[in-house]
Protein backbone atom coordinates (compact mmCIF):
# COMPACT_ATOMS: atom_id res chain seq x y z
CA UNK A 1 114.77 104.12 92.22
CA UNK A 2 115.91 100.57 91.96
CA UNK A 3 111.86 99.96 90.88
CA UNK A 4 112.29 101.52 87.95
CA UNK A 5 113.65 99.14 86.35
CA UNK A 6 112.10 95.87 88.17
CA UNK A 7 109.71 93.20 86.28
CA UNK A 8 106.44 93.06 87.73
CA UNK A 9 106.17 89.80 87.28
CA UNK A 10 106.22 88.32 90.79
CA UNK A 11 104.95 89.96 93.13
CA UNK A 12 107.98 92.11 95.45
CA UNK A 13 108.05 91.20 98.85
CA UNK A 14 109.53 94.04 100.64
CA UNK A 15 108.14 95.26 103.59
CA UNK A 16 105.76 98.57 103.50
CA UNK A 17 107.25 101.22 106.17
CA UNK A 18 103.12 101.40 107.29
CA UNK A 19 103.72 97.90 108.26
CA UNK A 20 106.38 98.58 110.92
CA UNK A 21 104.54 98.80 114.00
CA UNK A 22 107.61 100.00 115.77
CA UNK A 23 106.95 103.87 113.82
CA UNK A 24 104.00 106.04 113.22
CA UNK A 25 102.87 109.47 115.01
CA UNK A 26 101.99 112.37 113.36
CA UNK A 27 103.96 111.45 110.08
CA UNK A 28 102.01 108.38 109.51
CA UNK A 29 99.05 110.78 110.22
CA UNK A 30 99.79 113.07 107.62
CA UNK A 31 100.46 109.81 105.64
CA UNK A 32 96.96 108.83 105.83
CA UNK A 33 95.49 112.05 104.56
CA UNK A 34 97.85 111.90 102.32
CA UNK A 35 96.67 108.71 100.88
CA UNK A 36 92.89 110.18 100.94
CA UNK A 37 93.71 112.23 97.63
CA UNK A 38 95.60 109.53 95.90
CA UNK A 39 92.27 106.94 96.66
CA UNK A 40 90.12 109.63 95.42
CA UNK A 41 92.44 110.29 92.15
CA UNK A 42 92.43 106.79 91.91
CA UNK A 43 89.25 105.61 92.13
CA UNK A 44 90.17 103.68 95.07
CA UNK A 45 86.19 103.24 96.17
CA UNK A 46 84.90 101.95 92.97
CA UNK A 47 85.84 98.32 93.17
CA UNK A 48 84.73 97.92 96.97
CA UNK A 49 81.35 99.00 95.80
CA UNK A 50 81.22 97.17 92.63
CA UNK A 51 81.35 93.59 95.14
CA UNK A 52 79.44 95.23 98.01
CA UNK A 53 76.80 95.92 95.64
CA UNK A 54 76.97 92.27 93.62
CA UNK A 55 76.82 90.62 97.18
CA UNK A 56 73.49 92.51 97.71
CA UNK A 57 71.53 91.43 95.24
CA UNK A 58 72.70 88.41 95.69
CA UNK A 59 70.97 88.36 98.89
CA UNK A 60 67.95 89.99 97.83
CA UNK A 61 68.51 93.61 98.64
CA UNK A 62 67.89 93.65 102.15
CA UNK A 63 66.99 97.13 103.34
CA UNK A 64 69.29 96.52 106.43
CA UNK A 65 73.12 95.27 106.80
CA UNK A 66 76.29 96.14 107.70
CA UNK A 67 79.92 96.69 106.86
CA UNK A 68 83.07 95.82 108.49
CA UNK A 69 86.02 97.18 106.67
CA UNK A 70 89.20 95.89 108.19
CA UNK A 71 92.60 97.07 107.49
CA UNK A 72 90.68 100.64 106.86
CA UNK A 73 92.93 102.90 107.62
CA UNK A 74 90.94 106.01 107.76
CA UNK A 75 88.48 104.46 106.02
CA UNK A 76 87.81 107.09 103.42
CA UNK A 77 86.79 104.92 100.78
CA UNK A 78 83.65 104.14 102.49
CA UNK A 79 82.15 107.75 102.16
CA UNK A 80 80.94 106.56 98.65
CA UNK A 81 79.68 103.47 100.20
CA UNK A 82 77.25 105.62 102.46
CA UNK A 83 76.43 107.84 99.67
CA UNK A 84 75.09 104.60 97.68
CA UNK A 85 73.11 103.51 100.59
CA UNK A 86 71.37 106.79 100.70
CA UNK A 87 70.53 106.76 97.21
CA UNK A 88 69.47 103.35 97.43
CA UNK A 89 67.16 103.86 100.98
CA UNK A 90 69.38 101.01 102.71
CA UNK A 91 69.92 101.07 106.34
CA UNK A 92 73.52 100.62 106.39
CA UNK A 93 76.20 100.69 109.49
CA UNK A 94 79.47 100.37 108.76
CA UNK A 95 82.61 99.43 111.19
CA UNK A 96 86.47 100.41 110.04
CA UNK A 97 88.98 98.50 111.75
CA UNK A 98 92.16 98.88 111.96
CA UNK A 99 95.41 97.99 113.85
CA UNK A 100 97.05 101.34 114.42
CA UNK A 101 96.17 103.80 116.52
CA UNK A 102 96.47 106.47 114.30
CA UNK A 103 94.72 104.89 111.67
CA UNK A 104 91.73 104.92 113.89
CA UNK A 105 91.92 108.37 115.34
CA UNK A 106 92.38 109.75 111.27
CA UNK A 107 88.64 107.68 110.82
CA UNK A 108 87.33 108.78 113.85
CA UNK A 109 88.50 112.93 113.25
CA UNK A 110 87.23 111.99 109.36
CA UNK A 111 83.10 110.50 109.96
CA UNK A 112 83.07 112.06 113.67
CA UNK A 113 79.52 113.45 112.06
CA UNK A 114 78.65 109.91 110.77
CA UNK A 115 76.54 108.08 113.11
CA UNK A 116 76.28 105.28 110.96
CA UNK A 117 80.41 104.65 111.55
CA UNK A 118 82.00 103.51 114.12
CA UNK A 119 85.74 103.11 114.68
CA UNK A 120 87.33 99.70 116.74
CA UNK A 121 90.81 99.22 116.97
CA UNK A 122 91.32 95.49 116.25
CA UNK A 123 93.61 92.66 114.26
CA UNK A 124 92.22 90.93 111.29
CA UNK A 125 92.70 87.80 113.08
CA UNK A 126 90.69 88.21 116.03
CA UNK A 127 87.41 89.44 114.43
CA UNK A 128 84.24 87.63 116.16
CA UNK A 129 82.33 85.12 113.70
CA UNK A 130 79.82 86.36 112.30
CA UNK A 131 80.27 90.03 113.26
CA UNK A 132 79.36 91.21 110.03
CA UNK A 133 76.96 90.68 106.83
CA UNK A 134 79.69 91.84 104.73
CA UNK A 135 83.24 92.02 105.33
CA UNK A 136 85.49 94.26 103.27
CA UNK A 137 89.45 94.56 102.62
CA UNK A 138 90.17 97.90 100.45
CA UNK A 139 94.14 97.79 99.32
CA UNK A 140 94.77 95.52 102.45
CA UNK A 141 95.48 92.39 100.73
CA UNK A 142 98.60 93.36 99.11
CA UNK A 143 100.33 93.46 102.73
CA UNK A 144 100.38 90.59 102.96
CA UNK A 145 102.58 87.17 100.83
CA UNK A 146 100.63 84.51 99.24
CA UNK A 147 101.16 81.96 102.25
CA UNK A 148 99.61 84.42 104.61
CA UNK A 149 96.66 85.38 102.57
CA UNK A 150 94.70 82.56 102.75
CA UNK A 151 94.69 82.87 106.55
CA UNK A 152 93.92 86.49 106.36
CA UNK A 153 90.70 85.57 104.39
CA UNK A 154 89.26 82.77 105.64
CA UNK A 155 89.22 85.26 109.03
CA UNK A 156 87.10 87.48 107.32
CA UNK A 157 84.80 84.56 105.87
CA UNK A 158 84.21 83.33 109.26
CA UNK A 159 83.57 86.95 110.55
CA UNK A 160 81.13 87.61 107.59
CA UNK A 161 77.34 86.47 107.15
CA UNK A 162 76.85 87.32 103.19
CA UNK A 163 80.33 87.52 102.41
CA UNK A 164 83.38 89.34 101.62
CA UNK A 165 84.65 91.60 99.20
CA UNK A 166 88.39 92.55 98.67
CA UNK A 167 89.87 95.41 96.55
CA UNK A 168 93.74 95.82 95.65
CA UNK A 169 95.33 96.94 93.30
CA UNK A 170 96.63 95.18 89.42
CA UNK A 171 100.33 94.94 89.39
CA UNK A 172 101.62 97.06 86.18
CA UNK A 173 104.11 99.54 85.30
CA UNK A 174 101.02 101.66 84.00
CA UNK A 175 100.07 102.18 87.43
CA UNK A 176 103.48 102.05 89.21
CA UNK A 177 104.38 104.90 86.91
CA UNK A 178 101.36 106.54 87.60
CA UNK A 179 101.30 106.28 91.45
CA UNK A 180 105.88 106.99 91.29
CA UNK A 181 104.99 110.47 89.42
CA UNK A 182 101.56 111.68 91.47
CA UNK A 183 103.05 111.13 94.96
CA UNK A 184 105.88 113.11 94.38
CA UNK A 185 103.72 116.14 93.27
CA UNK A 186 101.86 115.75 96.19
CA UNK A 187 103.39 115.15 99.34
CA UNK A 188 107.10 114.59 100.82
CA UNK A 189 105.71 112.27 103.52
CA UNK A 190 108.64 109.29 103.36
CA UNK A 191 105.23 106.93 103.76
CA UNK A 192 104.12 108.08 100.59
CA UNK A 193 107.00 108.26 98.86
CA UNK A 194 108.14 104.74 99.67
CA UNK A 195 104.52 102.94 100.07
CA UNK A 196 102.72 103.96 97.22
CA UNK A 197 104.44 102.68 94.13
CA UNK A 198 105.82 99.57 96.65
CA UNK A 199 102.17 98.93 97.15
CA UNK A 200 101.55 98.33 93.22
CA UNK A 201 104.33 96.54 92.84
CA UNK A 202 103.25 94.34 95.55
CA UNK A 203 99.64 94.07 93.88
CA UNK A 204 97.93 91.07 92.01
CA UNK A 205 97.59 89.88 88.31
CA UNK A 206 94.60 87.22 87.45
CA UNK A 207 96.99 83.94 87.97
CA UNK A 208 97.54 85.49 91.89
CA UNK A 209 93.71 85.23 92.24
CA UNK A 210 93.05 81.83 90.83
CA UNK A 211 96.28 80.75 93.11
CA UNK A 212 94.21 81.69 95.89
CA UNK A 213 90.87 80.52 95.44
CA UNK A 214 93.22 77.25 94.94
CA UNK A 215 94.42 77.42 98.14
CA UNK A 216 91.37 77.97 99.78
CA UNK A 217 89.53 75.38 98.12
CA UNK A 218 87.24 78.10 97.05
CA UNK A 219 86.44 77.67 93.10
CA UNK A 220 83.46 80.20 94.14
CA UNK A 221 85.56 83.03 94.25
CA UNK A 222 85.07 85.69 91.78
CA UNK A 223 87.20 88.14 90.83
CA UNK A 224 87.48 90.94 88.04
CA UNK A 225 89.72 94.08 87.10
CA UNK A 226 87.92 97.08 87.35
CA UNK A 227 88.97 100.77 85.66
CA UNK A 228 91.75 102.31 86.83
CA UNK A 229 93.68 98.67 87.74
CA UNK A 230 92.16 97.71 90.06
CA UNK A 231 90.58 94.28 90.93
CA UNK A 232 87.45 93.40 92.64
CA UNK A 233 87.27 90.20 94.11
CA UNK A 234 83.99 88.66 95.82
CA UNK A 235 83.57 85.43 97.89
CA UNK A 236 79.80 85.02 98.64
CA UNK A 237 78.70 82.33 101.45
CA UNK A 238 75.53 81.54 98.79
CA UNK A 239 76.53 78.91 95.72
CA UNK A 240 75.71 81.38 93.19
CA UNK A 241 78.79 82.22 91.63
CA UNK A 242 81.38 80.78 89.36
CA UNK A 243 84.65 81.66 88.44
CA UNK A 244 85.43 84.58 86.69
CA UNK A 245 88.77 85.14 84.56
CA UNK A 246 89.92 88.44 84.10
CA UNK A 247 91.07 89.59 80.44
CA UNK A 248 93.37 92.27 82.03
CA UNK A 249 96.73 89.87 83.26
C-alpha cells in the first residue's frame, strides 16, 4: 500500500517480480493472460500502432515489412497490428521476442493460427543488425532505469532498418489508481497485483523523454502522449522528424 501515498515524481526504481528470472511457471503464465485484459481495457495497442503507422509513411508505404517486437511477452498487442495490415493490403510478418520461456510459449499457444508470427526466444541485447524494418518495445521500456535505457535502444536502432517505435506508459496517479483498483477485480495473481500499478509508477513524463533523446544524441526522436496515458515515442533512421513536446507532463 505504501504507493498510495508516493509522489510520482521520479520515477520508482523497485524491481518488477516479472523481472526475477529466478521465478515464473504456471503463475507467471496465468500472469500473462492476465495482463491480456488489462492491455485490451487499456488500450495498450493504440500507441504501438500510432508510430508503426507514422514510420510507414514515412517510408512510403511499402506493401512489404516486418515487425520485431521485443520484450513481447505474449505479444497480444500485435493482433491489432495484423488487423491494420489487412485493412491496409500490407504484407506484414511480425517476430515477438522475448526472454522467458513462458512468455514465448503464452505467444506461441496465443497466434499458433498466425502464420504471419513467429515466436524466438532472445535478449534485447543480442538482436542481429538489421533484423528488422521496424523494431517495437510495447510497455518494455519502463523495466528498465534511465542509465540502462539508452543501451537498450540503441540495440534496437541497430537491429532496425526504418526504425523503432516504443510504447510505455505516462506516470500519474490517474492511471496508478486506475490500474491499483482494476487488477484487484480481476485477478489474485501476486504478478498482477504487485506489477501493474509498480509498472505506472515506474513509467515516463515528457522531461524522461527529452532526457533520453539527450543521452543518445538523438534530437530526432519524437515522442507524444496518446489517450489513455500512454506515450508513443518514434526514432526513424530518415531525417524527417523533429522534436515533439508533449502537453500532457
Amino acid at each position: 500500500m505504501r504507493l498510495m501515498f508516493r509522489s510520482f515524481g521520479q520515477r520508482d526504481a523497485a524491481q518488477e517480480l516479472m523481472d526475477d528470472f529466478t521465478t515464473g511457471g504456471p503463475e507467471l503464465r496465468t500472469a500473462l493472460r492476465h495482463l491480456r485484459r488489462l492491455n485490451r481495457l487499456f488500450g495498450a495497442s493504440a500507441p504501438a500502432l500510432y508510430g508503426i503507422r507514422r514510420l510507414w509513411i514515412e517510408a512510403d508505404k511499402p506493401r512489404r515489412f516486418s515487425i520485431l517486437d521485443v520484450g513481447a511477452g505474449s505479444g497480444d498487442v500485435n493482433a491489432r497490428i495484423l488487423q491494420w495490415a489487412d485493412a491496409n493490403g500490407i504484407d506484414l510478418t511480425i517476430t515477438l521476442a522475448d526472454v522467458t520461456e513462458e512468455a514465448c510459449e503464452e505467444a506461441r499457444q496465443l497466434f499458433r493460427e498466425e502464420p504471419r508470427v513467429r515466436v524466438q526466444r532472445s535478449n534485447v541485447f543480442e538482436l542481429a543488425e538489421g533484423c528488422a524494418d521496424i523494431v517495437t518495445a510495447s510497455q518494455f521500456a519502463h523495466h528498465f532505469d534511465a542509465g540502462e535505457l539508452p543501451r537498450v535502444v540503441d540495440s534496437m536502432r541497430r537491429a532496425s532498418r526504418l526504425g523503432v517505435v516504443i510504447s510505455d506508459i505516462h506516470r500519474h496517479w490517474i492511471p496508478w489508481a486506475a490500474v491499483w483498483v482494476t487488477t484487484r477485480l480481476i485477478s489474485s495473481n501476486k504478478y498482477i497485483l504487485n506489477d501493474g500499478p509498480l509498472s505506472v509508477a515506474k513509467g515516463f513524463r515528457a522531461d524522461d523523454w527529452k532526457r533520453l533523446a539527450e543521452a543518445l544524441d538523438c534530437p530526432a526522436l519524437f515522442y507524444a502522449w496518446r489517450p489513455l496515458f500512454r506515450y508513443a515515442v518514434v526514432i526513424g533512421k530518415r531525417e524527417l522528424h523533429t522534436m515533439h513536446r508533449s502537453g500532457m507532463e
